[in-house]
Protein backbone atom coordinates (compact mmCIF):
# COMPACT_ATOMS: atom_id res chain seq x y z
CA UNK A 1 -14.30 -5.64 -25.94
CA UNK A 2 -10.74 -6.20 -24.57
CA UNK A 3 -11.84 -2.90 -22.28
CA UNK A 4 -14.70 -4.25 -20.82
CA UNK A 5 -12.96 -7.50 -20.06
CA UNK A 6 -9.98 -6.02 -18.37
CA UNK A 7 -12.50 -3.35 -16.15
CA UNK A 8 -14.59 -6.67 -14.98
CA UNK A 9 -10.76 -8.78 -14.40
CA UNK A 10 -9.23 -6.31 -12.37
CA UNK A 11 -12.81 -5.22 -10.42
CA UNK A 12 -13.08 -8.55 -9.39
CA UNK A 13 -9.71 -8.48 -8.37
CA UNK A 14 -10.24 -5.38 -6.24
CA UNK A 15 -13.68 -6.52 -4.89
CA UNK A 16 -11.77 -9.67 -3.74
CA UNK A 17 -8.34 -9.67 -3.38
CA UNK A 18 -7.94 -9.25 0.55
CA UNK A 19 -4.80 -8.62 2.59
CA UNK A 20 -3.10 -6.08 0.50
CA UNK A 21 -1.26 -5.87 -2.96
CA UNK A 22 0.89 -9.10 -2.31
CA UNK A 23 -1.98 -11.09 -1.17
CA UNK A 24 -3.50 -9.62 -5.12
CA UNK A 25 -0.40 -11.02 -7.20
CA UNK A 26 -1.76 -14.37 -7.84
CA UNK A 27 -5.21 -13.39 -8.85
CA UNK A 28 -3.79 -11.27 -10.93
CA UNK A 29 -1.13 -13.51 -12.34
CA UNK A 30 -4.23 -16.36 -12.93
CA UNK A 31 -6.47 -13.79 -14.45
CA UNK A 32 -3.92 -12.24 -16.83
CA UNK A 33 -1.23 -15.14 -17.63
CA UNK A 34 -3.43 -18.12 -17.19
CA UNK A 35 -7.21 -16.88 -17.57
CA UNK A 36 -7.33 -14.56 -20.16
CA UNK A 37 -3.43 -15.05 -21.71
CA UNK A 38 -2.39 -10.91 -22.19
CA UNK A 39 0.95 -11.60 -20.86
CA UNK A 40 3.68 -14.21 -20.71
CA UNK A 41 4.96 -15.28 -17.19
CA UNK A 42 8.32 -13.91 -18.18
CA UNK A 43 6.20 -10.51 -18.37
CA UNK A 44 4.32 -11.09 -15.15
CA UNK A 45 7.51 -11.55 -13.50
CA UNK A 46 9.00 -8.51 -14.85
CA UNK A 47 5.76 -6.50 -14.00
CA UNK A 48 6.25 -8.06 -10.59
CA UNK A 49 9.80 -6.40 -10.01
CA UNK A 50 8.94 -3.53 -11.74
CA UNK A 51 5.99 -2.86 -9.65
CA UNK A 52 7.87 -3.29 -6.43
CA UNK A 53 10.52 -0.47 -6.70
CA UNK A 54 8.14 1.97 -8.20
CA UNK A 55 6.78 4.21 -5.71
CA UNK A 56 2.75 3.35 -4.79
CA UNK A 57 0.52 -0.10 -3.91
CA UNK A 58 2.08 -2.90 -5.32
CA UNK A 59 -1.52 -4.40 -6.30
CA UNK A 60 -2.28 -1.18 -8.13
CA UNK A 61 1.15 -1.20 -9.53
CA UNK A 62 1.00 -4.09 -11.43
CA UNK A 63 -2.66 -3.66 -12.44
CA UNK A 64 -1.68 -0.47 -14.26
CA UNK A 65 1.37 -1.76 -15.55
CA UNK A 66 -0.96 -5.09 -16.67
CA UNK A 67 -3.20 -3.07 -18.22
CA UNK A 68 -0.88 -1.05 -20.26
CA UNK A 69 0.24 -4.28 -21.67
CA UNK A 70 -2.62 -6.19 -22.41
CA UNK A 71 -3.90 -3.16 -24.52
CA UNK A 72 -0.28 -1.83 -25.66
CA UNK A 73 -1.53 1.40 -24.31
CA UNK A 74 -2.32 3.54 -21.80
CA UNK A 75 -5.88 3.59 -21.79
CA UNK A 76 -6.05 -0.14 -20.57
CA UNK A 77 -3.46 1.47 -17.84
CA UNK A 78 -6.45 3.81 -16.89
CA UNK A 79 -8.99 1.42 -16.94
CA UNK A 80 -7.40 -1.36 -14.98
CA UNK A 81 -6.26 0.95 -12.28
CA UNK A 82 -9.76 2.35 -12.04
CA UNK A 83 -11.14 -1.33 -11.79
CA UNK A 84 -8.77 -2.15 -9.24
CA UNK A 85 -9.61 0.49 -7.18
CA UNK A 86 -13.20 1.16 -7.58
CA UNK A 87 -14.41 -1.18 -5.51
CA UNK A 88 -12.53 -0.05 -2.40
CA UNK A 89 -13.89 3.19 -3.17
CA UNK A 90 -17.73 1.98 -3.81
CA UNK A 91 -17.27 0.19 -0.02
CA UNK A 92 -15.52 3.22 1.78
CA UNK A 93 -18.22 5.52 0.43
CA UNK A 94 -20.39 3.61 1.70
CA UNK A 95 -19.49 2.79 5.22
CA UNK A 96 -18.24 6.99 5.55
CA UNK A 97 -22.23 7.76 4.56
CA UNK A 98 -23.45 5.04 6.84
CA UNK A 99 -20.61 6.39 9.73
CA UNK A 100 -21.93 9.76 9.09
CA UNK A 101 -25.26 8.90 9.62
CA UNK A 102 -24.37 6.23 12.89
CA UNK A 103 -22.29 8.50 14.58
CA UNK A 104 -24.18 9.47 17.39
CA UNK A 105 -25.20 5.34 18.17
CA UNK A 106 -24.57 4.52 20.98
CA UNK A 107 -23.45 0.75 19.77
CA UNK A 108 -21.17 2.95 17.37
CA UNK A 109 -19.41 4.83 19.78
CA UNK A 110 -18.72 2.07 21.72
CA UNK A 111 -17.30 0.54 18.80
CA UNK A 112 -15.01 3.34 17.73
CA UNK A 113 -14.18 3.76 21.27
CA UNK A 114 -12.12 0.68 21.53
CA UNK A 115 -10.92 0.76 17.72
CA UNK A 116 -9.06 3.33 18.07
CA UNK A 117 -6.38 2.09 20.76
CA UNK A 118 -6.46 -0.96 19.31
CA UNK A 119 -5.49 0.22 16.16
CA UNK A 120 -2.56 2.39 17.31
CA UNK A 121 -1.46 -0.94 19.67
CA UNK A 122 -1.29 -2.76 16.28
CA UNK A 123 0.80 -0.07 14.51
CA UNK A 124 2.84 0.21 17.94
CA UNK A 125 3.62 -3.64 17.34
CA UNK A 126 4.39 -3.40 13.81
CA UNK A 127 6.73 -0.21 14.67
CA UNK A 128 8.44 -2.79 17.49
CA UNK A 129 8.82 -5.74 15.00
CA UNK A 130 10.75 -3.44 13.24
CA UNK A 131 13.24 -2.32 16.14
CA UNK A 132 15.61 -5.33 14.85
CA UNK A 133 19.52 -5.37 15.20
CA UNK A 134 18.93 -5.50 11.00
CA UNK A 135 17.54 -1.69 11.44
CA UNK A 136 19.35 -0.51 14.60
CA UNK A 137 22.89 -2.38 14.04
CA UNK A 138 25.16 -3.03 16.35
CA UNK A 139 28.57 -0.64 17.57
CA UNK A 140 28.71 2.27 16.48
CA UNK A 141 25.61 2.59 14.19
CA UNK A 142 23.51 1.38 17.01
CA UNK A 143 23.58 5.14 18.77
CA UNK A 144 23.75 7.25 15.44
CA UNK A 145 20.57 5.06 14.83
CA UNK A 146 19.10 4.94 18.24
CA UNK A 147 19.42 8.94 17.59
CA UNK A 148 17.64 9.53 14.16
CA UNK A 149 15.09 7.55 15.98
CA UNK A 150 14.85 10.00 18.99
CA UNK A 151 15.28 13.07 16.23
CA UNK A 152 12.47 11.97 14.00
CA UNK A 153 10.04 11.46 16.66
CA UNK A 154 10.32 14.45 18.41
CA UNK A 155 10.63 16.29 15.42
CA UNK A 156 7.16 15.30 13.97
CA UNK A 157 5.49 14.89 16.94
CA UNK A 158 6.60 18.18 19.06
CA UNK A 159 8.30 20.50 16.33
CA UNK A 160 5.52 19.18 13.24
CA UNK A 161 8.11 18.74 11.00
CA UNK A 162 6.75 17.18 7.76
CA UNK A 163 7.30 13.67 7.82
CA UNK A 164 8.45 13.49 3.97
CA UNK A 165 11.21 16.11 5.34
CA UNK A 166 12.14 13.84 8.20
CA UNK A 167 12.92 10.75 5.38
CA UNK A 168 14.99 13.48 2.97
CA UNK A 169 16.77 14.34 6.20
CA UNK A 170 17.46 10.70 7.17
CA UNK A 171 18.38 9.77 3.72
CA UNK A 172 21.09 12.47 3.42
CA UNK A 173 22.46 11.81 6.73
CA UNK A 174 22.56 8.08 5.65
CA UNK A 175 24.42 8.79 2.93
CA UNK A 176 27.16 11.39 4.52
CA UNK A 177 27.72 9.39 7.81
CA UNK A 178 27.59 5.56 5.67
């Protein structure tokens, strides 16, 4: 029974928790220390920190972790992950089929037509609120920085260098020149 609850907790929470993994926590903190009592706060808080410096979706971090101990095992792992994520899959099924099918509209074209640089402007402006003094310092990190930026770019974009090379690269550079 505990299964069956914890699929339909963390399903809702996938259906509707909009704007991300952060924007999940406190569905998932009412629905697991408040709703249905499988952890303690102090847990949720640890399973909060936990979930943030492991690798992967914070949202789908802590639903894992969650379900692992609401069922002191990993099967409730499996199945809240699977909740949490099955309804994202359900609705991107869906629209690829009904994209598929749409492609040649006319309405859809236009549509895709301006999505698509409107899109890249909004990772453009993300990329830019990053460009702080925070990430590019000041003195003499501000060119070695200023540099990796340069060498990354044109290193995936002209040379296709694998982007999970460029951030090995970076990270041993980071650690022999700081």
């Amino acid at each position: 029974m505990i299964y069956l609850q914890l699929f339909w907790t963390f399903f809702k929470i996938g259906l509707f928790g909009f704007g991300g993994g952060a924007a999940m926590l406190s569905l998932i903190q009412f629905e697991v220390v408040e709703h249905h009592q499988w952890i303690t706060s102090q847990q949720f808080t640890d399973m909060v920190a936990i979930s943030q410096v492991t690798p992967g979706p914070i949202g789908i971090n802590t639903a894992t972790y969650a379900g692992y101990l609401a069922t002191d095992g990993v099967l409730g792992s499996v199945v809240a992950t699977s909740a949490i994520v099955l309804p994202s899959l359900i609705i991107m099924m869906v629209v690829a089929v009904m994209m598929a099918k749409m492609k040649d509209n006319p309405w859809v074209k236009s549509v895709m037509f301006y999505l698509r640089p409107t899109i890249i402007g909004l990772i453009a402006a993300a990329a830019l609120l990053l460009m702080t003094e925070e990430t590019f310092g000041q003195g003499y990190g501000d060119w070695i920085a200023w540099l990796m930026f340069v060498a990354a770019f044109a290193a995936t974009k002209w040379l296709k260098v694998s982007p999970i090379l460029m951030i090995c690269v970076a990270a041993l550079l980071g650690i022999i020149i700081y």
